[in-house]
PDB file of N, CA and C in Angstrom:
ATOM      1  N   UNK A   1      40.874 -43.409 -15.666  1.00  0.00           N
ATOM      2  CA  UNK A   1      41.539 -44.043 -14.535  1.00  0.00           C
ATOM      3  C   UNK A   1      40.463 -44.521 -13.556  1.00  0.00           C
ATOM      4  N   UNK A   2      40.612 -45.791 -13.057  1.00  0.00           N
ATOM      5  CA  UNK A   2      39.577 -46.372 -12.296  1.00  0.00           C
ATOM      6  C   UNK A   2      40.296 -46.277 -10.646  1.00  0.00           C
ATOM      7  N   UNK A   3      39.609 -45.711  -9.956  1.00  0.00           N
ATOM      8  CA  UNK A   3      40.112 -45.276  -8.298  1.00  0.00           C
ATOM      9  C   UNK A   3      38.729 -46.293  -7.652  1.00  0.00           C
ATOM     10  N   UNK A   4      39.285 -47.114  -6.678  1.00  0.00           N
ATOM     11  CA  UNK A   4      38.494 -48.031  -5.889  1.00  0.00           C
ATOM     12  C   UNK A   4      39.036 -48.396  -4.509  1.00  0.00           C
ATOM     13  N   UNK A   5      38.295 -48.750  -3.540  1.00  0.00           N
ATOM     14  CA  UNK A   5      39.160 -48.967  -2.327  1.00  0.00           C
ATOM     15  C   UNK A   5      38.294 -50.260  -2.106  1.00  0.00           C
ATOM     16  N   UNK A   6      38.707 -51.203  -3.287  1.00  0.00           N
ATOM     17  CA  UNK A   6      38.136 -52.567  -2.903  1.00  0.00           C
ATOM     18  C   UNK A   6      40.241 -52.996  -3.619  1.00  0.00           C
ATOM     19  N   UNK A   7      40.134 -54.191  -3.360  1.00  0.00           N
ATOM     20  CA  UNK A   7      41.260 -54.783  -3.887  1.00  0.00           C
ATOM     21  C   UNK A   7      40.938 -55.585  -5.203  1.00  0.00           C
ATOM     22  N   UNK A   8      39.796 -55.078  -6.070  1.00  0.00           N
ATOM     23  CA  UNK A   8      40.361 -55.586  -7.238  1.00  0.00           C
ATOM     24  C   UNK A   8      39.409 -54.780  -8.133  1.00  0.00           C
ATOM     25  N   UNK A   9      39.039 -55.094  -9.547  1.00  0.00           N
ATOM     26  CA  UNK A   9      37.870 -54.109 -10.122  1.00  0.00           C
ATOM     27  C   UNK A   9      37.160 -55.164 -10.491  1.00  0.00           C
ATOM     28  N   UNK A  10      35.511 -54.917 -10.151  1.00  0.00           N
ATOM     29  CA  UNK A  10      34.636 -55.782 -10.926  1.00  0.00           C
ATOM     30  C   UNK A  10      34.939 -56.309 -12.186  1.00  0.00           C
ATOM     31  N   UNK A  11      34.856 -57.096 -12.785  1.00  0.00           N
ATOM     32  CA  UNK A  11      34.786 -57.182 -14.301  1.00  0.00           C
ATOM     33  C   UNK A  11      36.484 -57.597 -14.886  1.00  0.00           C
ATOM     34  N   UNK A  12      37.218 -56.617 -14.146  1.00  0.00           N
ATOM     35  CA  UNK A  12      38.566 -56.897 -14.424  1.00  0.00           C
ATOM     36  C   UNK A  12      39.730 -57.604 -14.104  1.00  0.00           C
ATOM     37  N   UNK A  13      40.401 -58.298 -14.506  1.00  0.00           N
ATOM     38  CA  UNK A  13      41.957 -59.293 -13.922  1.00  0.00           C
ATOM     39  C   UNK A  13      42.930 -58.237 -14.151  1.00  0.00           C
ATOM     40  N   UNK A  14      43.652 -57.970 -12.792  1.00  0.00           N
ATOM     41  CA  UNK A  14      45.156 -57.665 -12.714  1.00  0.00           C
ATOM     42  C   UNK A  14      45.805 -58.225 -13.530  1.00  0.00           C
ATOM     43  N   UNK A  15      46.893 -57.661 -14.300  1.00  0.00           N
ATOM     44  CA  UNK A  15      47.818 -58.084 -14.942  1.00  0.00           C
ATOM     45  C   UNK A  15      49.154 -58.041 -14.367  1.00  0.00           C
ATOM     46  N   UNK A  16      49.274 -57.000 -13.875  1.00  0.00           N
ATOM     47  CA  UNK A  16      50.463 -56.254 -13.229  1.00  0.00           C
ATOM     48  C   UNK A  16      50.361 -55.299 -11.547  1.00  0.00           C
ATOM     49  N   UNK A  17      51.060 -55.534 -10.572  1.00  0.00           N
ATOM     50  CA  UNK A  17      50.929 -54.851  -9.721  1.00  0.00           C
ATOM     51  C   UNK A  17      52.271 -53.658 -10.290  1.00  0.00           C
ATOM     52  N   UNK A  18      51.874 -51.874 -10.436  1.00  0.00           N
ATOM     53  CA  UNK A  18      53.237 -51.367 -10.430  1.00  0.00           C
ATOM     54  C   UNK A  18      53.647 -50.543  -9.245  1.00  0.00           C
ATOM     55  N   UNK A  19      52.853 -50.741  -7.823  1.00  0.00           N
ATOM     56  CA  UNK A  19      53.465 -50.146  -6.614  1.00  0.00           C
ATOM     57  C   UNK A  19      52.798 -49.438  -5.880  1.00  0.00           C
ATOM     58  N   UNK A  20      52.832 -48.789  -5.001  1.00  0.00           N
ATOM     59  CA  UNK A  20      52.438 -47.564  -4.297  1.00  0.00           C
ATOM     60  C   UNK A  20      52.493 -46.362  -4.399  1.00  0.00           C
ATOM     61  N   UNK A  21      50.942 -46.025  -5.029  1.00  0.00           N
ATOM     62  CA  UNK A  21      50.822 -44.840  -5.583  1.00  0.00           C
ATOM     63  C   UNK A  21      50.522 -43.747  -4.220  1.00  0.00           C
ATOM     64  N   UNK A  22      50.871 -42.766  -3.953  1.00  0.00           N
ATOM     65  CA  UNK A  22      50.221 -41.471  -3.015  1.00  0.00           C
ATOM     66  C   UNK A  22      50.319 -40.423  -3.302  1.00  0.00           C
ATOM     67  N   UNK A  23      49.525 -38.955  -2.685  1.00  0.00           N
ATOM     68  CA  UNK A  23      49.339 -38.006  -3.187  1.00  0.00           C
ATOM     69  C   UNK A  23      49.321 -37.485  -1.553  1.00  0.00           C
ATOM     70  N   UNK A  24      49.574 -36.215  -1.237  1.00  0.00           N
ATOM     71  CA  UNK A  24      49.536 -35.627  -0.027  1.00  0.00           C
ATOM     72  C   UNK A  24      49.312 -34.072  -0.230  1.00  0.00           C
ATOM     73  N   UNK A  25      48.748 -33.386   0.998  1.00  0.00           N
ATOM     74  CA  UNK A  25      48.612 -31.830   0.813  1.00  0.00           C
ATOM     75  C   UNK A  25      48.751 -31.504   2.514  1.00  0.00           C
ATOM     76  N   UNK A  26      49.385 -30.488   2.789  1.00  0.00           N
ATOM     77  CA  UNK A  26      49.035 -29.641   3.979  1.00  0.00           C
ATOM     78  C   UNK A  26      48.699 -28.168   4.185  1.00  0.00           C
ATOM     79  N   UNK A  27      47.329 -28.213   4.891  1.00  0.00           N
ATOM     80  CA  UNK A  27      46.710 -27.278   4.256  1.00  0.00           C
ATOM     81  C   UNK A  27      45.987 -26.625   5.647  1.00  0.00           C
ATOM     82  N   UNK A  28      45.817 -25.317   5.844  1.00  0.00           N
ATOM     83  CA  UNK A  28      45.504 -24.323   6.719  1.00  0.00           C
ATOM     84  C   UNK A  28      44.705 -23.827   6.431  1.00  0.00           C
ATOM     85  N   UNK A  29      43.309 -22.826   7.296  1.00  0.00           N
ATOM     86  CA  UNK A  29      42.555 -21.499   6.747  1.00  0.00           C
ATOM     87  C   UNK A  29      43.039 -20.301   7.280  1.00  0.00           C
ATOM     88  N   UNK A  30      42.733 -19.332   7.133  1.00  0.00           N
ATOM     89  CA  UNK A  30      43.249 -18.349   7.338  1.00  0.00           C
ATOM     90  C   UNK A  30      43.096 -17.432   8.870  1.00  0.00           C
ATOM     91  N   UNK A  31      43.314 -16.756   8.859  1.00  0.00           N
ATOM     92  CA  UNK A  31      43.380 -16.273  10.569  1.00  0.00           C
ATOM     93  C   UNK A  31      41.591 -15.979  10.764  1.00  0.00           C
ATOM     94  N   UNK A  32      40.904 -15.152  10.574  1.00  0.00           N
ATOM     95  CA  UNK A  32      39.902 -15.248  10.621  1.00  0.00           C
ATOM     96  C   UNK A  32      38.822 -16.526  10.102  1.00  0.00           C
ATOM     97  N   UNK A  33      39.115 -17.287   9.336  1.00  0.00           N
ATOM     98  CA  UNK A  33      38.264 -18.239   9.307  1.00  0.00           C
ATOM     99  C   UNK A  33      38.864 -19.193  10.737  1.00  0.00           C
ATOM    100  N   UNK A  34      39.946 -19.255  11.036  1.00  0.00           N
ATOM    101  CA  UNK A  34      40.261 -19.645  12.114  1.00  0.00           C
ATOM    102  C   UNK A  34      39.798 -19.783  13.465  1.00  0.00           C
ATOM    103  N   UNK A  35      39.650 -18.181  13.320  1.00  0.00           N
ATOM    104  CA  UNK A  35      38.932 -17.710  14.770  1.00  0.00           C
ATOM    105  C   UNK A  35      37.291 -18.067  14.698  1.00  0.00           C
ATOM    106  N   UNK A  36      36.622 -17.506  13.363  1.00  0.00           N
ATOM    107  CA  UNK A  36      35.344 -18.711  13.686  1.00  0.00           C
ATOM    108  C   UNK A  36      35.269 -20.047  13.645  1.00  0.00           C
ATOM    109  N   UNK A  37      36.070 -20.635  13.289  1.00  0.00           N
ATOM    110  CA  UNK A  37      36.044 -21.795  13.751  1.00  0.00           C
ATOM    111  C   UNK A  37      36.228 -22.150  15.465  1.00  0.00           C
ATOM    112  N   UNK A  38      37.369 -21.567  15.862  1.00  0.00           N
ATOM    113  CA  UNK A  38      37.154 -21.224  17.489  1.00  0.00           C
ATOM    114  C   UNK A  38      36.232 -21.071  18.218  1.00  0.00           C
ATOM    115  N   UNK A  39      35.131 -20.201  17.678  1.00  0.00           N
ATOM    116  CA  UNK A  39      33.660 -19.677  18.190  1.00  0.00           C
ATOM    117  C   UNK A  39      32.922 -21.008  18.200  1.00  0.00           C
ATOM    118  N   UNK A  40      32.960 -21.464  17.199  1.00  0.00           N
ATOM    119  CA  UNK A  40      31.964 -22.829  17.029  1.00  0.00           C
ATOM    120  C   UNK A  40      32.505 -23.705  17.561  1.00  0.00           C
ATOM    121  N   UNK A  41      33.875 -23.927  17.939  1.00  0.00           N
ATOM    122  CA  UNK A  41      34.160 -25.292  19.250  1.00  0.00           C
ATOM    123  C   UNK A  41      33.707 -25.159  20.690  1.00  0.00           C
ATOM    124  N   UNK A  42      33.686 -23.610  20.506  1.00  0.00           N
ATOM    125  CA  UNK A  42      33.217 -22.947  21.778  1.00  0.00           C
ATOM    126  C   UNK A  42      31.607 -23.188  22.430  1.00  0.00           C
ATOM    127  N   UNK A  43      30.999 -22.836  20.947  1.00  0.00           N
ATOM    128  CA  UNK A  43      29.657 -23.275  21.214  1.00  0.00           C
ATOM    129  C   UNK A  43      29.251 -24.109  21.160  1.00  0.00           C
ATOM    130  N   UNK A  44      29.650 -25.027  19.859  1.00  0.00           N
ATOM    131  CA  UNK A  44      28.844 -26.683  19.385  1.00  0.00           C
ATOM    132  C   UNK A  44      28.918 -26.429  18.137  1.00  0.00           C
ATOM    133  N   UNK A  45      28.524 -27.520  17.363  1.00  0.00           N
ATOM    134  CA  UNK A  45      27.801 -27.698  15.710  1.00  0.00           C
ATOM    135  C   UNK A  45      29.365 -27.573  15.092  1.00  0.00           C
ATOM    136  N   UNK A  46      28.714 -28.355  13.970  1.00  0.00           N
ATOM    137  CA  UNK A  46      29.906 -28.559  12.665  1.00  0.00           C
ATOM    138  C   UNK A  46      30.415 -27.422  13.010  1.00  0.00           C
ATOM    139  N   UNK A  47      31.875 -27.498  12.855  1.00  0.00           N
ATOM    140  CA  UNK A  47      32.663 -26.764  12.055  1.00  0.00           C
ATOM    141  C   UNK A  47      33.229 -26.679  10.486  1.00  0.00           C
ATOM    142  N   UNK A  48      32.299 -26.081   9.789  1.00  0.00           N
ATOM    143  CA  UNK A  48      32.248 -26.110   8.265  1.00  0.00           C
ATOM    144  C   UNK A  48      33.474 -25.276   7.680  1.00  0.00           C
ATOM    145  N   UNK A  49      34.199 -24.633   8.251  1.00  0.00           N
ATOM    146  CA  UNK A  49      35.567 -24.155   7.843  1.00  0.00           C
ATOM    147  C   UNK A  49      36.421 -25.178   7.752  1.00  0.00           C
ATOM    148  N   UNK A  50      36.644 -26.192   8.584  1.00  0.00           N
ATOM    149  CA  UNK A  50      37.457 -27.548   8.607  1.00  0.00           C
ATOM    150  C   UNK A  50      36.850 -28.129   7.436  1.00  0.00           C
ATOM    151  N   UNK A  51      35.782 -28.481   7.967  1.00  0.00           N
ATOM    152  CA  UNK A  51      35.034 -29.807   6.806  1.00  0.00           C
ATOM    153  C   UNK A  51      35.549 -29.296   5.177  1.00  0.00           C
ATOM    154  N   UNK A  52      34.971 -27.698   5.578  1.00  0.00           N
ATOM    155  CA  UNK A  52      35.960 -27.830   4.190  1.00  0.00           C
ATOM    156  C   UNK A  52      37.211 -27.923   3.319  1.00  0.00           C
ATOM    157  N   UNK A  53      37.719 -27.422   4.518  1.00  0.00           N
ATOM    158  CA  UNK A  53      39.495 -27.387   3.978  1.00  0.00           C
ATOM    159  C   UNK A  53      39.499 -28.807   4.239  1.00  0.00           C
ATOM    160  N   UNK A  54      39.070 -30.108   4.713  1.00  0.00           N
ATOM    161  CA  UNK A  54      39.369 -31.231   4.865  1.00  0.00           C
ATOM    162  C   UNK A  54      38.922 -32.178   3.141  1.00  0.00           C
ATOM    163  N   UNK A  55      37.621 -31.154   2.893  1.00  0.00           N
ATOM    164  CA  UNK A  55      37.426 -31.707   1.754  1.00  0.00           C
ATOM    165  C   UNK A  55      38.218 -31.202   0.493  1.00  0.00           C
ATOM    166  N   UNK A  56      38.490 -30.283   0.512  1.00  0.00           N
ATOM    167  CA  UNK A  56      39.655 -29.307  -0.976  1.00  0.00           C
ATOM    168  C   UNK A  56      40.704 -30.646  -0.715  1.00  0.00           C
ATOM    169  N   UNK A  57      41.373 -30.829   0.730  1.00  0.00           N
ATOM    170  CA  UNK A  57      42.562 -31.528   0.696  1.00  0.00           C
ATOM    171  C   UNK A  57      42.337 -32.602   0.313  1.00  0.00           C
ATOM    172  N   UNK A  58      41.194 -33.388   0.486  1.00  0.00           N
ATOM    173  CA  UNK A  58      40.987 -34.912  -0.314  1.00  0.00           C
ATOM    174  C   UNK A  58      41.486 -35.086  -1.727  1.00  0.00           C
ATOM    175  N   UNK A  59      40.938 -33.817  -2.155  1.00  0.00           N
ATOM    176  CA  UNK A  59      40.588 -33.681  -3.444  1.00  0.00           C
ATOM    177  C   UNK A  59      42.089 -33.300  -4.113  1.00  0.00           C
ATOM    178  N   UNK A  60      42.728 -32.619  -3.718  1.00  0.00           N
ATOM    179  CA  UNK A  60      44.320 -32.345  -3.683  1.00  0.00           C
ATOM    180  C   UNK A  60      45.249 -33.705  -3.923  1.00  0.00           C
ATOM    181  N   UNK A  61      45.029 -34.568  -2.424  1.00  0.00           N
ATOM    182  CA  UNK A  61      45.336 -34.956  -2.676  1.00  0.00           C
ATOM    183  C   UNK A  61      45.259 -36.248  -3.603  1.00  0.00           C
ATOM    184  N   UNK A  62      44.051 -36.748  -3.508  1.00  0.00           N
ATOM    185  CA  UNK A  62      43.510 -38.065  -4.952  1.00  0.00           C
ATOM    186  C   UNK A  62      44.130 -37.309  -5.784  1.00  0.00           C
ATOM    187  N   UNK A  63      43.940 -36.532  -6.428  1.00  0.00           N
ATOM    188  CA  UNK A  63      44.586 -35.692  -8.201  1.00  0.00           C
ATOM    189  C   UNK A  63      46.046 -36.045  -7.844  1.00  0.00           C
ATOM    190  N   UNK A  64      46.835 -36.189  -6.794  1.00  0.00           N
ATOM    191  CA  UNK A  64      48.292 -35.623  -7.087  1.00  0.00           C
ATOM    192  C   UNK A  64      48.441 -37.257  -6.939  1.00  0.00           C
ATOM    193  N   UNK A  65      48.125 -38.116  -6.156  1.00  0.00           N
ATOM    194  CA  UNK A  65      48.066 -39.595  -6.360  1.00  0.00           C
ATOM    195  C   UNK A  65      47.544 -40.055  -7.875  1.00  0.00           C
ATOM    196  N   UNK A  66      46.493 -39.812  -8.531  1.00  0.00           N
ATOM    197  CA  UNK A  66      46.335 -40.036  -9.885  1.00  0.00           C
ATOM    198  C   UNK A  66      47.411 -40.114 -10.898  1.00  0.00           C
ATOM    199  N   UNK A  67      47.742 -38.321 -11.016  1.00  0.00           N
ATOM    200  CA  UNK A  67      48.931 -37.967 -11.315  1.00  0.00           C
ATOM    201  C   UNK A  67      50.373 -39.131 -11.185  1.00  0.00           C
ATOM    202  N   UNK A  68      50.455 -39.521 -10.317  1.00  0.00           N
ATOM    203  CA  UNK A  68      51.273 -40.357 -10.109  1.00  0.00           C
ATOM    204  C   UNK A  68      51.215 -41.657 -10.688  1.00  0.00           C
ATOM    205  N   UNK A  69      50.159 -42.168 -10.317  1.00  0.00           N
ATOM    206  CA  UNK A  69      49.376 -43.258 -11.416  1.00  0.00           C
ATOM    207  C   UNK A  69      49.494 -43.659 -12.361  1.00  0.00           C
ATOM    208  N   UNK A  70      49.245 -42.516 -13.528  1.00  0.00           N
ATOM    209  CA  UNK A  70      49.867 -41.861 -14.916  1.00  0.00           C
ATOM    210  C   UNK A  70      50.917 -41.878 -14.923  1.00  0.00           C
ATOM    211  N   UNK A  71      51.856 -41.777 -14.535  1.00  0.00           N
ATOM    212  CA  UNK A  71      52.905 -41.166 -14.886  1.00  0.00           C
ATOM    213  C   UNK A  71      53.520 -43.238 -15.020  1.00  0.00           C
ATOM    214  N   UNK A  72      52.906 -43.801 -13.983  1.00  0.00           N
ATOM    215  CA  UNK A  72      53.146 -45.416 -14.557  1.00  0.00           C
ATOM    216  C   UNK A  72      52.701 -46.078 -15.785  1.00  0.00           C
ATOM    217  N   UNK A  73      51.440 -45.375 -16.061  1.00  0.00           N
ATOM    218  CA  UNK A  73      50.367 -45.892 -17.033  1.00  0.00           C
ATOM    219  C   UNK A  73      50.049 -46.875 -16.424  1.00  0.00           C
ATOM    220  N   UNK A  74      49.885 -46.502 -15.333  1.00  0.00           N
ATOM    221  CA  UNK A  74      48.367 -47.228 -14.962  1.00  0.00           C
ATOM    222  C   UNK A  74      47.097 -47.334 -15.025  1.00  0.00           C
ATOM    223  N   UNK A  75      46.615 -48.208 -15.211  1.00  0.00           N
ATOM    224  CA  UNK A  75      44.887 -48.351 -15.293  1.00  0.00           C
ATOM    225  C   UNK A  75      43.599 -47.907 -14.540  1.00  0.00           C
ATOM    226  N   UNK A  76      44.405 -48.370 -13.347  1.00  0.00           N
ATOM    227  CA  UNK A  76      43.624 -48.396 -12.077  1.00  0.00           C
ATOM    228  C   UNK A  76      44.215 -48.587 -10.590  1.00  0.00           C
ATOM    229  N   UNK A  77      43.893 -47.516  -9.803  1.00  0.00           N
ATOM    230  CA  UNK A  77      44.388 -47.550  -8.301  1.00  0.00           C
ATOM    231  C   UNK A  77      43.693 -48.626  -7.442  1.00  0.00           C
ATOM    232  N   UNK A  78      43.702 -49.467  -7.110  1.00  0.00           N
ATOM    233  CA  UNK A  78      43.004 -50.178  -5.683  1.00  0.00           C
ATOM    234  C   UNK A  78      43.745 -49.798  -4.815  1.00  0.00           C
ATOM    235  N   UNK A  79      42.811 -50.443  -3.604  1.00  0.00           N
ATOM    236  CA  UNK A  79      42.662 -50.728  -2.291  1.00  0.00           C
ATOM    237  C   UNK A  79      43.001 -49.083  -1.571  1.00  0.00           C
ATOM    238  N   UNK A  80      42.509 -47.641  -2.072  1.00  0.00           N
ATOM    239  CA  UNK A  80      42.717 -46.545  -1.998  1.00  0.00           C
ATOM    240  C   UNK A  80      42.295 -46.637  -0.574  1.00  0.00           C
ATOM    241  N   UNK A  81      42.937 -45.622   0.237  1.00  0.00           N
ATOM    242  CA  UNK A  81      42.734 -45.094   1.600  1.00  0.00           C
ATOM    243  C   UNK A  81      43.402 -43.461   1.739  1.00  0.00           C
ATOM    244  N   UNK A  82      42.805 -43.181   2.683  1.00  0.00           N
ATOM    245  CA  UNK A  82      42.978 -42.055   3.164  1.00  0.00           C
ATOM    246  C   UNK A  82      43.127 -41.709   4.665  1.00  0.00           C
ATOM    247  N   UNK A  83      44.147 -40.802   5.319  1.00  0.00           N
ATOM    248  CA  UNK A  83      44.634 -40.530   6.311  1.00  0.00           C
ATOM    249  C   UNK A  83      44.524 -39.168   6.298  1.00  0.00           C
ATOM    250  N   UNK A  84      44.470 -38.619   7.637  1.00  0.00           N
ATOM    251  CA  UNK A  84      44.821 -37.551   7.926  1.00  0.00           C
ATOM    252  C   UNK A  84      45.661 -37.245   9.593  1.00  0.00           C
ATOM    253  N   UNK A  85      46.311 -36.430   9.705  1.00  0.00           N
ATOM    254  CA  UNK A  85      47.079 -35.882  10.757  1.00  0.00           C
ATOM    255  C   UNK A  85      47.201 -34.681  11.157  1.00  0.00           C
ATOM    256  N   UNK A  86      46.986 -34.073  12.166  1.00  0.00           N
ATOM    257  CA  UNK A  86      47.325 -32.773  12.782  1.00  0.00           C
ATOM    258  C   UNK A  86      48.594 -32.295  13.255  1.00  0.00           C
ATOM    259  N   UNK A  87      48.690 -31.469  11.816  1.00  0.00           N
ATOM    260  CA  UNK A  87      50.564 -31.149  12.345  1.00  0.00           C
ATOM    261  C   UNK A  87      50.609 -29.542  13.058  1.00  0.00           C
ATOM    262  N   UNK A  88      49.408 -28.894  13.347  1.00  0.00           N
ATOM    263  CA  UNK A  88      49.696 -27.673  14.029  1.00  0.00           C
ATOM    264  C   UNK A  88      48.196 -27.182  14.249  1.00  0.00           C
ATOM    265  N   UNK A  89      48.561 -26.600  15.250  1.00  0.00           N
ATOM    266  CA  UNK A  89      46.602 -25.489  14.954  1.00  0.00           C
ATOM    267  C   UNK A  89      46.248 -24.844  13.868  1.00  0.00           C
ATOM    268  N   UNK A  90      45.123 -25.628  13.753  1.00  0.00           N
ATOM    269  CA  UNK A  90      44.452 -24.970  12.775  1.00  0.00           C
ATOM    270  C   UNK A  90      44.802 -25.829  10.966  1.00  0.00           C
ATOM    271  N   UNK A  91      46.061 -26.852  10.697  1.00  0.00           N
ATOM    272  CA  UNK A  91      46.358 -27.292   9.968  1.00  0.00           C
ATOM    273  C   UNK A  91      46.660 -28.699   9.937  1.00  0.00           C
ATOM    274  N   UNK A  92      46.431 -29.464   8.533  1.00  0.00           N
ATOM    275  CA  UNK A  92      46.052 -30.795   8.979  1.00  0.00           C
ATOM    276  C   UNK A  92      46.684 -31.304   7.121  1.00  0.00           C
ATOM    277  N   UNK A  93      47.279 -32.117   7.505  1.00  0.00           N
ATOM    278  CA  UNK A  93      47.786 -32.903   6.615  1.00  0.00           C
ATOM    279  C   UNK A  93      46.766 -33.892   5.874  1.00  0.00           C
ATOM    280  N   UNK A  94      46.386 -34.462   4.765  1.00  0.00           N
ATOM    281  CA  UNK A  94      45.825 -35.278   3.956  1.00  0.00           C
ATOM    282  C   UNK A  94      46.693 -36.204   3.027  1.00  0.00           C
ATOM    283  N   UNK A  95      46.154 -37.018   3.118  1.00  0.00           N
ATOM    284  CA  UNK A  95      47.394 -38.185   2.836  1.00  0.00           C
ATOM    285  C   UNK A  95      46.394 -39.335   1.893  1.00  0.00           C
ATOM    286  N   UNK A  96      46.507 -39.532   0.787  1.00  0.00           N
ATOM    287  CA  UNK A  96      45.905 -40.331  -0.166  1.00  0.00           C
ATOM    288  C   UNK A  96      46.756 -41.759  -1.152  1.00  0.00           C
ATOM    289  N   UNK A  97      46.680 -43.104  -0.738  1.00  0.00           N
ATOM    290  CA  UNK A  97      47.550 -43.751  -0.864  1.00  0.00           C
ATOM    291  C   UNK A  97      46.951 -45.074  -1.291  1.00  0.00           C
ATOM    292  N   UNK A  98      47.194 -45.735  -2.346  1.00  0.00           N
ATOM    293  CA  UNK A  98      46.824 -46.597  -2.947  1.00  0.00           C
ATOM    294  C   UNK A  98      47.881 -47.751  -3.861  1.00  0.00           C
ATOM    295  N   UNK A  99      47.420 -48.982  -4.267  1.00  0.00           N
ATOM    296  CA  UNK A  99      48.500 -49.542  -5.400  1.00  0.00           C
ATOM    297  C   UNK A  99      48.203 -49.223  -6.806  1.00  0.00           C
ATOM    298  N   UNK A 100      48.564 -48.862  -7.435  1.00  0.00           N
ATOM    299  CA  UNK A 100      48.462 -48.831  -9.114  1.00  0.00           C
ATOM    300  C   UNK A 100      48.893 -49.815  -9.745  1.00  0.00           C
ATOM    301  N   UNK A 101      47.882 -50.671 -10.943  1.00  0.00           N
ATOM    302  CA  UNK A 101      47.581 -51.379 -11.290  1.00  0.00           C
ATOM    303  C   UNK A 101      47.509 -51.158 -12.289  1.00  0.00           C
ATOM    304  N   UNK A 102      48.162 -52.386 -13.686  1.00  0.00           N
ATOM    305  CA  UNK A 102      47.688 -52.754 -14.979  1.00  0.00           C
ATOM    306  C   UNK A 102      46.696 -53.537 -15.099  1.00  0.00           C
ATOM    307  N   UNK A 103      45.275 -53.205 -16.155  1.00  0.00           N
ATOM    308  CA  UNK A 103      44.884 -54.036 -16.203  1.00  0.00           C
ATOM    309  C   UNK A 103      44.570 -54.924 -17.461  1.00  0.00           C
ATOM    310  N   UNK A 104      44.245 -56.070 -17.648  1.00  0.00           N
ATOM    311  CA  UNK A 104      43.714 -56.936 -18.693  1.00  0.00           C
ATOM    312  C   UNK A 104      43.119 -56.728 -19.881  1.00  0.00           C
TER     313      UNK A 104
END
C-alpha cells in the first residue's frame, strides 16, 4: 500500500478515486506518567510522555486508516493528513484521513 500526502504518486495515473479513507484513536497516559508530565510543564523541556503517546497514536491511527483502504482494495492513499484534538486532560485524540485510490 502506497501512503503519500502529495495528491498523486510519482510514476503512477489514477484510475479510480474510491473515497475517504480515516483511521482515529483516543488515547491517555496513566496517572503517574501524568503527573510527570505536570512537573515538566512546570519546569520547561519536552514533554516526552506526550510526544510519545502522540506518536503510538499516529501510528494507531495510519494502520486503522490502511485497514480501511484494504478493505476497498485500494492501491494507494493520497493527499494523507493528520489532526489532532484535546478532548480532556491529559488525552488527545489522533485523527488520520486521506482518499484511497486505484491505481493503473
Amino acid at each position: 500500500m502506497i501512503i503519500t500526502n502529495t495528491e498523486f504518486v510519482t510514476g503512477k495515473e489514477i484510475k479510480e478515486m474510491l473515497g475517504l479513507v480515516k483511521g482515529n484513536t483516543v488515547q491517555a497516559k496513566s496517572i503517574g506518567k501524568d503527573f510527570k508530565a505536570g512537573l515538566r510543564n512546570i519546569a520547561g523541556g519536552e514533554i516526552k510522555e506526550y510526544t510519545e503517546m502522540l506518536a503510538e497514536s499516529r501510528e494507531v491511527a495510519l494502520k486503522r486508516m490502511k485497514d480501511k483502504a484494504e478493505k476497498l482494495d485500494a492501491d494507494a492513499i493520497i493527499n494523507v493528513r493528520f489532526m489532532t484534538s484535546s478532548i480532556m486532560g491529559g488525552a488527545a485524540e489522533m485523527l488520520a484521513y486521506g482518499t484511497a485510490v486505484k491505481l493503473k
